[in-house]
C-alpha atoms as a PDB file:
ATOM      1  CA  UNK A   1      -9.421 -22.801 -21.717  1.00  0.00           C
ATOM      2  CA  UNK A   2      -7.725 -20.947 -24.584  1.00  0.00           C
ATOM      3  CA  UNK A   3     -10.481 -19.185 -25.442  1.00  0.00           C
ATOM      4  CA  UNK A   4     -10.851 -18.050 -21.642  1.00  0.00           C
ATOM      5  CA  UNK A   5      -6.897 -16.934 -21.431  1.00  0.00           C
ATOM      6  CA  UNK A   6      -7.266 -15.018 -24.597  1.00  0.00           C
ATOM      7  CA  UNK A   7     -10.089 -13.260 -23.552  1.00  0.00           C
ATOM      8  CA  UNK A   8      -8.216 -12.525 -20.111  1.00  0.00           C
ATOM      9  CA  UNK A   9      -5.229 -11.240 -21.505  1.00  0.00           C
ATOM     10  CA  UNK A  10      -7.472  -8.780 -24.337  1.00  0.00           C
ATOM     11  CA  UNK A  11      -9.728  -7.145 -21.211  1.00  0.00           C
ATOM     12  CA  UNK A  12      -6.053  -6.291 -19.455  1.00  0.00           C
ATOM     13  CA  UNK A  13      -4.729  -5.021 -22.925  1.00  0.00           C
ATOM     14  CA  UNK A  14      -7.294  -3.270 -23.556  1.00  0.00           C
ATOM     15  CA  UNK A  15      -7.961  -1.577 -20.103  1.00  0.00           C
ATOM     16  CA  UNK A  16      -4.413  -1.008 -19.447  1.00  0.00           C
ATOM     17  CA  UNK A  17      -2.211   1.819 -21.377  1.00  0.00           C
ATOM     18  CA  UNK A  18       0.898   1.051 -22.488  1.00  0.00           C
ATOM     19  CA  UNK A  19       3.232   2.962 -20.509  1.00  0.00           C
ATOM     20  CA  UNK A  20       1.360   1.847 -17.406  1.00  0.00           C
ATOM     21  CA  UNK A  21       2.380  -1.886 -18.202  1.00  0.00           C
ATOM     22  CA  UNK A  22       5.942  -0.916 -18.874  1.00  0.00           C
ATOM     23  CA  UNK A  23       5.996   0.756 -15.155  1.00  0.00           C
ATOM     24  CA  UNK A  24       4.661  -2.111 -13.521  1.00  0.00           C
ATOM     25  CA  UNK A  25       6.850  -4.346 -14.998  1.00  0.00           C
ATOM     26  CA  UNK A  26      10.071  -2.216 -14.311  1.00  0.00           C
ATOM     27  CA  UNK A  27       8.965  -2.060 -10.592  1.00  0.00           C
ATOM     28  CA  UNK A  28       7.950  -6.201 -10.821  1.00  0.00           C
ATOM     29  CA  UNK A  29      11.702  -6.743 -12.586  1.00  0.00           C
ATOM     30  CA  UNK A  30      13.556  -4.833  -9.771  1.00  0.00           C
ATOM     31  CA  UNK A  31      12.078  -6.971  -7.454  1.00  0.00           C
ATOM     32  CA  UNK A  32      12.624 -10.215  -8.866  1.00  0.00           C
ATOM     33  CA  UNK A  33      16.231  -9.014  -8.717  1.00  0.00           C
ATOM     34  CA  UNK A  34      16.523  -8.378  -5.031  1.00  0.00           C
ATOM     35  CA  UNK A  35      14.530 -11.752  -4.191  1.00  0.00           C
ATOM     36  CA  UNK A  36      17.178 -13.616  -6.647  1.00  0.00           C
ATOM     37  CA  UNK A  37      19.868 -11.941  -4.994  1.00  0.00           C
ATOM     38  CA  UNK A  38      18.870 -12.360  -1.469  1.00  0.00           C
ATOM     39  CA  UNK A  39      18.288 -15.867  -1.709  1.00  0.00           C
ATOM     40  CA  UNK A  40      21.226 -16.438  -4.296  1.00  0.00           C
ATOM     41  CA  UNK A  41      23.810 -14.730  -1.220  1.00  0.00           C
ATOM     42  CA  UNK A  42      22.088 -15.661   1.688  1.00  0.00           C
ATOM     43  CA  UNK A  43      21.925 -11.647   2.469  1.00  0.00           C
ATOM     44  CA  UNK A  44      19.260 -11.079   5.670  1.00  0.00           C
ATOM     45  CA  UNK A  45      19.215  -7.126   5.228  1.00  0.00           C
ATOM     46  CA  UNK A  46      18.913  -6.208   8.704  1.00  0.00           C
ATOM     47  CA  UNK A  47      16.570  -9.145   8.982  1.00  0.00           C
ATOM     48  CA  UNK A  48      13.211  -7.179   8.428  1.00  0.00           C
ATOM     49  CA  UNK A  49      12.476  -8.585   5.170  1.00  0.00           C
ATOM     50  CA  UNK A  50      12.753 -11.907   4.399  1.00  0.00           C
ATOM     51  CA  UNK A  51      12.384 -13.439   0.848  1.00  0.00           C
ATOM     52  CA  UNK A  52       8.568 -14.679   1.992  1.00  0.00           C
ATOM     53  CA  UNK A  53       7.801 -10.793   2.548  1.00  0.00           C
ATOM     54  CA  UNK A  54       9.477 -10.054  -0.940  1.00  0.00           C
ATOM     55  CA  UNK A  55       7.307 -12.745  -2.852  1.00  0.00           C
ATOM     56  CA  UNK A  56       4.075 -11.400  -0.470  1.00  0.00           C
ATOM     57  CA  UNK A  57       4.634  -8.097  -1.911  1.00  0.00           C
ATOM     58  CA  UNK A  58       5.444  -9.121  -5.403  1.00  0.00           C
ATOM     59  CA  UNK A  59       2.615 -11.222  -5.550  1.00  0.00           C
ATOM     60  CA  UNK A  60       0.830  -7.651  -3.971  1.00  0.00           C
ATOM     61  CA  UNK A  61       2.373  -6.095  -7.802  1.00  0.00           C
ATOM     62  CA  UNK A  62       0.086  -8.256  -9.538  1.00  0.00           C
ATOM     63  CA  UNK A  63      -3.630  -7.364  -7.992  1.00  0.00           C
ATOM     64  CA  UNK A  64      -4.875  -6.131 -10.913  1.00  0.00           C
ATOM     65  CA  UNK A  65      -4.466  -9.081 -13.262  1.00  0.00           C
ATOM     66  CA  UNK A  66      -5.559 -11.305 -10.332  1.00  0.00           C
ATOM     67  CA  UNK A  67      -8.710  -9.965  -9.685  1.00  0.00           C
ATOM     68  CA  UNK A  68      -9.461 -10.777 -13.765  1.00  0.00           C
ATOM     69  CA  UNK A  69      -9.781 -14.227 -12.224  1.00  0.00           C
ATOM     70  CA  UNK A  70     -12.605 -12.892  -9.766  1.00  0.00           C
ATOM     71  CA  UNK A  71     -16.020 -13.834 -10.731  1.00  0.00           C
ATOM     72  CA  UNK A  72     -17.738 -11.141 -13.301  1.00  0.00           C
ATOM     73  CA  UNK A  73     -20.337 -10.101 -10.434  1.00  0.00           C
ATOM     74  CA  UNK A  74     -17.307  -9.463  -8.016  1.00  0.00           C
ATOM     75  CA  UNK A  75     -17.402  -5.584  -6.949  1.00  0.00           C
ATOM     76  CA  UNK A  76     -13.089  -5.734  -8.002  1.00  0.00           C
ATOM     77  CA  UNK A  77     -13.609  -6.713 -11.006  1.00  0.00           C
ATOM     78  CA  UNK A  78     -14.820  -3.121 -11.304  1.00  0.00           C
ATOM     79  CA  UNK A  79     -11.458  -1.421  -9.925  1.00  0.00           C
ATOM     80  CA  UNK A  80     -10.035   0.618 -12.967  1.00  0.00           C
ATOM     81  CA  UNK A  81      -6.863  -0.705 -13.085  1.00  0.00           C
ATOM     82  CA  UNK A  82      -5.274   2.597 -12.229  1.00  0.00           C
ATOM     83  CA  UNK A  83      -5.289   1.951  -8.513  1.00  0.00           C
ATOM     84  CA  UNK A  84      -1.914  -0.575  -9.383  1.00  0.00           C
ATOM     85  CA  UNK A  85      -0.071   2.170 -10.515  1.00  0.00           C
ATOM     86  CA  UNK A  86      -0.557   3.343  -6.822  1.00  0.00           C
ATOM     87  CA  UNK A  87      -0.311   0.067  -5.063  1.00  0.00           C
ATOM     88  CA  UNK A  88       2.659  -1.700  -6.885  1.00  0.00           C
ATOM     89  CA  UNK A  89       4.737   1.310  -5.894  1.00  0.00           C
ATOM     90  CA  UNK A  90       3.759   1.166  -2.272  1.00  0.00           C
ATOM     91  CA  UNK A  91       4.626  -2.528  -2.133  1.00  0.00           C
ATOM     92  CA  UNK A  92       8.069  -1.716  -3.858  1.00  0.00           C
ATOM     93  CA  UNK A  93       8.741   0.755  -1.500  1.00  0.00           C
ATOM     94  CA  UNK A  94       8.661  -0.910   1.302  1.00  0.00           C
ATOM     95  CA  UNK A  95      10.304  -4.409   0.328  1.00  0.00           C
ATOM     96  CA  UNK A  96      13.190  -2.679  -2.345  1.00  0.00           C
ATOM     97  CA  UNK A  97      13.437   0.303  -0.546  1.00  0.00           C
ATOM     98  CA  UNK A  98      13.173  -0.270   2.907  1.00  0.00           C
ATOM     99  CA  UNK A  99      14.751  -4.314   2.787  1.00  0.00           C
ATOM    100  CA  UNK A 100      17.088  -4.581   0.243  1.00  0.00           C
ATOM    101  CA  UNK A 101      17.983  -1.268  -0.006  1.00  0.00           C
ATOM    102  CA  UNK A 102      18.620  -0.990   3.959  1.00  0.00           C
ATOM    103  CA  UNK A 103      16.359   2.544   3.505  1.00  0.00           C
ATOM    104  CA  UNK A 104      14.940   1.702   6.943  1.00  0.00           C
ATOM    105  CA  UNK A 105      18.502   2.783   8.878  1.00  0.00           C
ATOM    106  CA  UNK A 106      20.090   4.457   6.055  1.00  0.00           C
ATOM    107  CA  UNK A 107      17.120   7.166   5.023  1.00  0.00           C
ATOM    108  CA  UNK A 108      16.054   9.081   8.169  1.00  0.00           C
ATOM    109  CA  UNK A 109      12.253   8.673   8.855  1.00  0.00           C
ATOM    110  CA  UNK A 110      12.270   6.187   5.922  1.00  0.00           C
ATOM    111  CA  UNK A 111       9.744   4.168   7.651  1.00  0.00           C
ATOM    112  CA  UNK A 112       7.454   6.648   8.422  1.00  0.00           C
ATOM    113  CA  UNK A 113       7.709   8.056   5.190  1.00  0.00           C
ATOM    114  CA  UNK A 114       5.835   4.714   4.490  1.00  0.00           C
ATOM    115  CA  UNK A 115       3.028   5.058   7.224  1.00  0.00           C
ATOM    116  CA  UNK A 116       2.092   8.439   5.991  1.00  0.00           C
ATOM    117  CA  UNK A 117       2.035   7.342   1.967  1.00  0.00           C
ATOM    118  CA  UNK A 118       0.815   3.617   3.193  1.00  0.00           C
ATOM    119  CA  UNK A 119      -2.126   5.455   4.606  1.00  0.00           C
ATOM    120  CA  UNK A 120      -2.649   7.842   1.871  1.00  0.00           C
ATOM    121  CA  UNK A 121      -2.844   4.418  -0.508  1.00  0.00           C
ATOM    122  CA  UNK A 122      -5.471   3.100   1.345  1.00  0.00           C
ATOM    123  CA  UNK A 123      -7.198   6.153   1.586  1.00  0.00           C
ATOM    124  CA  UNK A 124      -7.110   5.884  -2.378  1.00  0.00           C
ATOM    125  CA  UNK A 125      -7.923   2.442  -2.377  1.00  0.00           C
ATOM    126  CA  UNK A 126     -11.070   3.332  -0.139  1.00  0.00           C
ATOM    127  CA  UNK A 127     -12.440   5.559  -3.239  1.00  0.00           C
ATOM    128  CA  UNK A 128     -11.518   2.961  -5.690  1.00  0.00           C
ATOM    129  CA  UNK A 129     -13.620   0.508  -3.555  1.00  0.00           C
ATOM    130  CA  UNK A 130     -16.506   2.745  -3.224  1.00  0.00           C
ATOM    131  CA  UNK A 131     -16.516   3.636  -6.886  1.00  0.00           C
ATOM    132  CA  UNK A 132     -16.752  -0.263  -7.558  1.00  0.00           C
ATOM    133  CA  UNK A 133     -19.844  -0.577  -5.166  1.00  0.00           C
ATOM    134  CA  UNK A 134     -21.440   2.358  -7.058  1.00  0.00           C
ATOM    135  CA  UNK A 135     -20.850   0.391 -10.331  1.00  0.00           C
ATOM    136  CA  UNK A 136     -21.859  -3.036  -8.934  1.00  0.00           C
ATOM    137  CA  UNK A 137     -25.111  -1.819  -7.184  1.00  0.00           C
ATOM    138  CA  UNK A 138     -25.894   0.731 -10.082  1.00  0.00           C
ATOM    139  CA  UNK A 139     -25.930   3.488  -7.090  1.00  0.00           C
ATOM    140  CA  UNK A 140     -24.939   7.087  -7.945  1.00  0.00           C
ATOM    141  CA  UNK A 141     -23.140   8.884  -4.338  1.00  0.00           C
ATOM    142  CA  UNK A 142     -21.582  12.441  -4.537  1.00  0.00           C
ATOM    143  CA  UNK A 143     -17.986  12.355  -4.195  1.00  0.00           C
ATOM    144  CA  UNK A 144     -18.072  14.345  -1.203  1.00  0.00           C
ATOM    145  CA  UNK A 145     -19.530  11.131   0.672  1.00  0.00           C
ATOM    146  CA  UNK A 146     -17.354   8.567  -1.570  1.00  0.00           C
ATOM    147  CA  UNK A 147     -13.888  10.417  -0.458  1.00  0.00           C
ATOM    148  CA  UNK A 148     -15.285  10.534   3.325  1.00  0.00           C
ATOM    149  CA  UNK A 149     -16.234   6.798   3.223  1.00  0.00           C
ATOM    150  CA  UNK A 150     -12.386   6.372   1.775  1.00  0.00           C
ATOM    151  CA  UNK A 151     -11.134   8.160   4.507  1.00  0.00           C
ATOM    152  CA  UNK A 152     -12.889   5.577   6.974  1.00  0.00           C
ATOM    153  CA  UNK A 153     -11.637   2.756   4.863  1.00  0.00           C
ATOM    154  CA  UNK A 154      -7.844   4.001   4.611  1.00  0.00           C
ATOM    155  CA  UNK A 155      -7.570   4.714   8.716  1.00  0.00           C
ATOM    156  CA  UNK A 156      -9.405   1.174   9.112  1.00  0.00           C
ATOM    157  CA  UNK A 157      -6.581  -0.624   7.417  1.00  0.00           C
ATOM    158  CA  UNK A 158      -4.009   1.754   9.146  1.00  0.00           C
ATOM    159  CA  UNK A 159      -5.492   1.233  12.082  1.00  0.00           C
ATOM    160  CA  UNK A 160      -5.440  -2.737  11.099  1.00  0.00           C
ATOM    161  CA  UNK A 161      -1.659  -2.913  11.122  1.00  0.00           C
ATOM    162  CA  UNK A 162      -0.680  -1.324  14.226  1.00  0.00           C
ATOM    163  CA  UNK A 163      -3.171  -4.293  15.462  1.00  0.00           C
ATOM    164  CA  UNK A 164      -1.043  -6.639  13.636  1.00  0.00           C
ATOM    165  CA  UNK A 165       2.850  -5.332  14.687  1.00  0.00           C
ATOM    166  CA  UNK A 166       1.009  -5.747  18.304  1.00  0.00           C
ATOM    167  CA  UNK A 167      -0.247  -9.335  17.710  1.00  0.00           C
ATOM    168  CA  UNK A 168       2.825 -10.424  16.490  1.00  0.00           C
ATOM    169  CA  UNK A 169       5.098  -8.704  18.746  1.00  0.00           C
ATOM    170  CA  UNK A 170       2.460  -9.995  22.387  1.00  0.00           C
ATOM    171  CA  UNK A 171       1.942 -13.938  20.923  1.00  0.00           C
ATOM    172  CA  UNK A 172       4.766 -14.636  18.372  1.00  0.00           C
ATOM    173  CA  UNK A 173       7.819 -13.028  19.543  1.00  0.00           C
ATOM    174  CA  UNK A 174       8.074 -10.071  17.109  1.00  0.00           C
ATOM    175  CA  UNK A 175       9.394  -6.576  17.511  1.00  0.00           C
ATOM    176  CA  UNK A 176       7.414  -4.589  14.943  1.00  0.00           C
ATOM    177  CA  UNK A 177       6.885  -1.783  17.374  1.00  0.00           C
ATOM    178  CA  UNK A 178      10.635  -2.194  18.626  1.00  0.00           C
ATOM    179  CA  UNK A 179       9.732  -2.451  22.197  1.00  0.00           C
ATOM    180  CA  UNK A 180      13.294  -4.517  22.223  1.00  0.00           C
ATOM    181  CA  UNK A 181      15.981  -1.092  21.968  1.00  0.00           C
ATOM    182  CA  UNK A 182      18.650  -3.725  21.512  1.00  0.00           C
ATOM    183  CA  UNK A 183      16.969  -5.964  18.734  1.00  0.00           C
ATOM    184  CA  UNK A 184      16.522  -2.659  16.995  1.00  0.00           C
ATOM    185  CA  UNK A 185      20.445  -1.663  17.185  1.00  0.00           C
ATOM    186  CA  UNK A 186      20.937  -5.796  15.666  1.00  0.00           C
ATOM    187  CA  UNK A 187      18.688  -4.882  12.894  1.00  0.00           C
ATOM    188  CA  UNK A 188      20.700  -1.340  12.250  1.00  0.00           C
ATOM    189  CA  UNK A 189      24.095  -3.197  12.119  1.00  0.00           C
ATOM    190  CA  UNK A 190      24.815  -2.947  15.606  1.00  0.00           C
ATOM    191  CA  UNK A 191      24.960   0.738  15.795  1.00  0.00           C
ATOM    192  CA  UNK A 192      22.409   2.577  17.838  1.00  0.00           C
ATOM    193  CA  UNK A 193      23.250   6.053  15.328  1.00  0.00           C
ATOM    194  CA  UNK A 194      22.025   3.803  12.795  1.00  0.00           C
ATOM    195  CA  UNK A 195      18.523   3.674  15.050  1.00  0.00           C
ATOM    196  CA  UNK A 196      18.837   7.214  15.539  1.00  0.00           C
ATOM    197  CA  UNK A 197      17.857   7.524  11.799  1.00  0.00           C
ATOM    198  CA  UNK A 198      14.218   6.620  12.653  1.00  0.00           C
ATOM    199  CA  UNK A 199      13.183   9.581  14.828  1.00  0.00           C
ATOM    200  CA  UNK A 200      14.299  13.213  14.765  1.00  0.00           C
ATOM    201  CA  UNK A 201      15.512  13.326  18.721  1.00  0.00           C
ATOM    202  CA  UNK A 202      18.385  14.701  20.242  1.00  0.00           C
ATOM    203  CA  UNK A 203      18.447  13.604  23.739  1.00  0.00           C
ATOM    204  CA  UNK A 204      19.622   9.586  23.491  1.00  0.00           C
ATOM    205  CA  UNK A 205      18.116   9.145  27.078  1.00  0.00           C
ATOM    206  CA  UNK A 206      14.881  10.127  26.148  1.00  0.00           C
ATOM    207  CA  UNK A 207      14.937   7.945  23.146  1.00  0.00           C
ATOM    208  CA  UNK A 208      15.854   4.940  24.735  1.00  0.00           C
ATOM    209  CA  UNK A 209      13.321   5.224  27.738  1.00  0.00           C
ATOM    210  CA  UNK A 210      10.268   6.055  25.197  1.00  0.00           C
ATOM    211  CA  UNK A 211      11.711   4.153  22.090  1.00  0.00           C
ATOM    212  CA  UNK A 212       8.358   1.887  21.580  1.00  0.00           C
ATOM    213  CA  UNK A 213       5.971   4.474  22.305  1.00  0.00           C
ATOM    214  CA  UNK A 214       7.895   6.644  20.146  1.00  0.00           C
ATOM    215  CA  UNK A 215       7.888   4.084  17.101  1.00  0.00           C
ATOM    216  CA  UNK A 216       3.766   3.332  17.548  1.00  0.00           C
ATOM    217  CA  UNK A 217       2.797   6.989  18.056  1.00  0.00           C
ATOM    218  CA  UNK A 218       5.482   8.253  15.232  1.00  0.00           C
ATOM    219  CA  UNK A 219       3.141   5.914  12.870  1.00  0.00           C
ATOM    220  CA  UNK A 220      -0.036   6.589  13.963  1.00  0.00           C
ATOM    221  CA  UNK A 221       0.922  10.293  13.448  1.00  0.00           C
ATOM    222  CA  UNK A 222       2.229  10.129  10.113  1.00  0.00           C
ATOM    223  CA  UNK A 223      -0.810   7.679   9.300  1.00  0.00           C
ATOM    224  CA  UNK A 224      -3.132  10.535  10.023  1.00  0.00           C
ATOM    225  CA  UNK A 225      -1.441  13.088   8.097  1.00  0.00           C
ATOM    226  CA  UNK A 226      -0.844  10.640   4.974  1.00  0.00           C
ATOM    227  CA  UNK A 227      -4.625   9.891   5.516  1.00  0.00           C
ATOM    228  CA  UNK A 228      -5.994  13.596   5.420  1.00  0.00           C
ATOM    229  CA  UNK A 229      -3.367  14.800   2.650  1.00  0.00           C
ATOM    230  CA  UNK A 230      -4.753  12.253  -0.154  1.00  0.00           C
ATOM    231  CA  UNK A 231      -8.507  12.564   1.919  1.00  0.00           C
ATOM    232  CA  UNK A 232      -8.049  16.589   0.462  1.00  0.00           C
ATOM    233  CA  UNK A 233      -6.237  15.498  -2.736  1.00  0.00           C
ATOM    234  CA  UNK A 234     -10.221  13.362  -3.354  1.00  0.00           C
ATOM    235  CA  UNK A 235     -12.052  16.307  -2.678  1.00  0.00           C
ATOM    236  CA  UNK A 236     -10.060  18.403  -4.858  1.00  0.00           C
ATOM    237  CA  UNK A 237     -10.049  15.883  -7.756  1.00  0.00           C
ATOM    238  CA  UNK A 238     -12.563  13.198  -7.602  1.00  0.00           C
ATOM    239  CA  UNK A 239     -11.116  11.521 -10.928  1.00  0.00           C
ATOM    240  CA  UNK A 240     -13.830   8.761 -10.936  1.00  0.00           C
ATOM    241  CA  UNK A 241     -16.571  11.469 -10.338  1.00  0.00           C
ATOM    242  CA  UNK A 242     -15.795  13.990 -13.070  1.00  0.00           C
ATOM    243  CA  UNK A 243     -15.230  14.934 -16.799  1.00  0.00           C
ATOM    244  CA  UNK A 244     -15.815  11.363 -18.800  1.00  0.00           C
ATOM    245  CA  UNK A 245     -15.011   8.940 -16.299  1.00  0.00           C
ATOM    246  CA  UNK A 246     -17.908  10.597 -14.365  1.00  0.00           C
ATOM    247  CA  UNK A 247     -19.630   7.046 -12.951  1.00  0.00           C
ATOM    248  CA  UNK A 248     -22.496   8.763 -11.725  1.00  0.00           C
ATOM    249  CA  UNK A 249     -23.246   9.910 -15.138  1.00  0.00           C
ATOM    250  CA  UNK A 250     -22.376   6.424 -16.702  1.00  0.00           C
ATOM    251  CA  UNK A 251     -24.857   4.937 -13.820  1.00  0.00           C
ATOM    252  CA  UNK A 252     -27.604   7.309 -14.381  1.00  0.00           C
ATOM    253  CA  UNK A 253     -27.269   6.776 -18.340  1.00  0.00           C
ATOM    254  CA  UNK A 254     -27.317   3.090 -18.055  1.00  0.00           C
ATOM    255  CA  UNK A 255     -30.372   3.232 -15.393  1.00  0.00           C
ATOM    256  CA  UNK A 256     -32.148   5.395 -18.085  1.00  0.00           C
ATOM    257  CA  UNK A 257     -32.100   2.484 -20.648  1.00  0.00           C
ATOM    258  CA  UNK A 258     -33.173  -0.173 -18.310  1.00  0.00           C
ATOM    259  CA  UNK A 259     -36.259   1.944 -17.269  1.00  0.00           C
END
């Protein structure tokens, strides 16, 4: 068992630069803060993130060094461990920033801020995940057909949480799409300027008769243009598909010595 955590904690040090540890751990530090000191002073920050979301998403911060405990032939164990650098900030984000912070009703379009960079994280996690496959299966794809699969894969999980917000809103009482005006003026502190904040409109009647169509269509919008920003940011700069870290020349190389 020694043997095995030694040999756990060498393939992180190893893979992992230095300054990329110290930034995870800042982000991981700041959050053990704000789930202390919500629980320490009973705070409910508008009530959209309880300390169970906090420890989900600081549990979220630590991917990478869970997926070391993934069997060897597992396609994550063959995620370069720079996709945390992208993922531990998203889960920040939304539980520091948008919770603790109050960002949600004190930064205008703060939450869809988050759809549009939520979706452009899953559109990088897509490539990461496709990159792993290629390493797993010993498959070389051109990156024009990895970023398009990633595309897929980041609207797919996009796509996967509106589904949620609705299930939980139809069979467990929830108001993730804020189809409830007045549960969404509670969560602002009681003032409906405070709701204002999410939504760049100027008529108040028209926000309050489309408010919930408003809040689903606002994300699915910003998901798409989150999406196709890092979708063209791939294309430009397939990082896993050029230069040394070029897996399709690693792949072929390796194939070469097997034959």
């Amino acid at each position: 068992m020694k043997t095995y955590f030694k040999n756990y904690f060498s393939g992180i040090f190893s893979n992992v630069k230095k300054g990329e540890l110290i930034y995870w751990w800042i982000l991981r530090a700041l959050m053990l803060y704000a789930l202390v000191d919500t629980v320490k002073n009973g705070k409910d920050y508008s009530g959209s993130n309880p300390p169970a979301q906090i420890i989900a998403n600081l549990v979220g911060m630590f991917a990478y060094e869970i997926i070391r405990f993934f069997p060897e032939k597992s396609v994550f164990r063959y995620f370069s461990p720079r996709f945390q650098n992208v993922t531990a900030l998203g889960f920040f984000l939304g539980s520091f920033g948008g919770a603790y912070m109050n960002l949600y009703y004190s930064l205008p379009m703060f939450d869809k801020i988050l759809h549009a960079t939520g979706t452009a994280e899953g559109v990088y996690i897509g490539y990461e995940y496709v990159c792993a496959m290629q390493l797993k299966l010993k498959k070389t794809c051109p990156h024009q057909i990895a970023s398009l699969c990633a595309l897929g894969f980041g609207f797919i999980l996009a796509n996967a949480w509106e589904l949620f917000e609705f299930t939980y809103d139809q069979f467990f009482g929830g108001d993730a799409q804020h189809w409830n005006l007045q549960n969404a003026i509670n969560e602002a502190g009681g003032k409906i300027e405070n709701v204002f904040q999410m939504f760049p409109i100027s008529d108040p009647d028209v926000f309050i008769s489309r408010f919930a169509l408003m809040d689903t269509m606002g994300d699915i919008v910003l998901n798409f243009i989150g999406g196709m920003i890092m979708y063209i940011v791939l294309r430009v700069f397939p990082y896993r598909h050029r230069g040394k870290n070029d897996i399709n020349a690693l792949i072929e190389a390796e194939n070469r010595k097997l034959s």
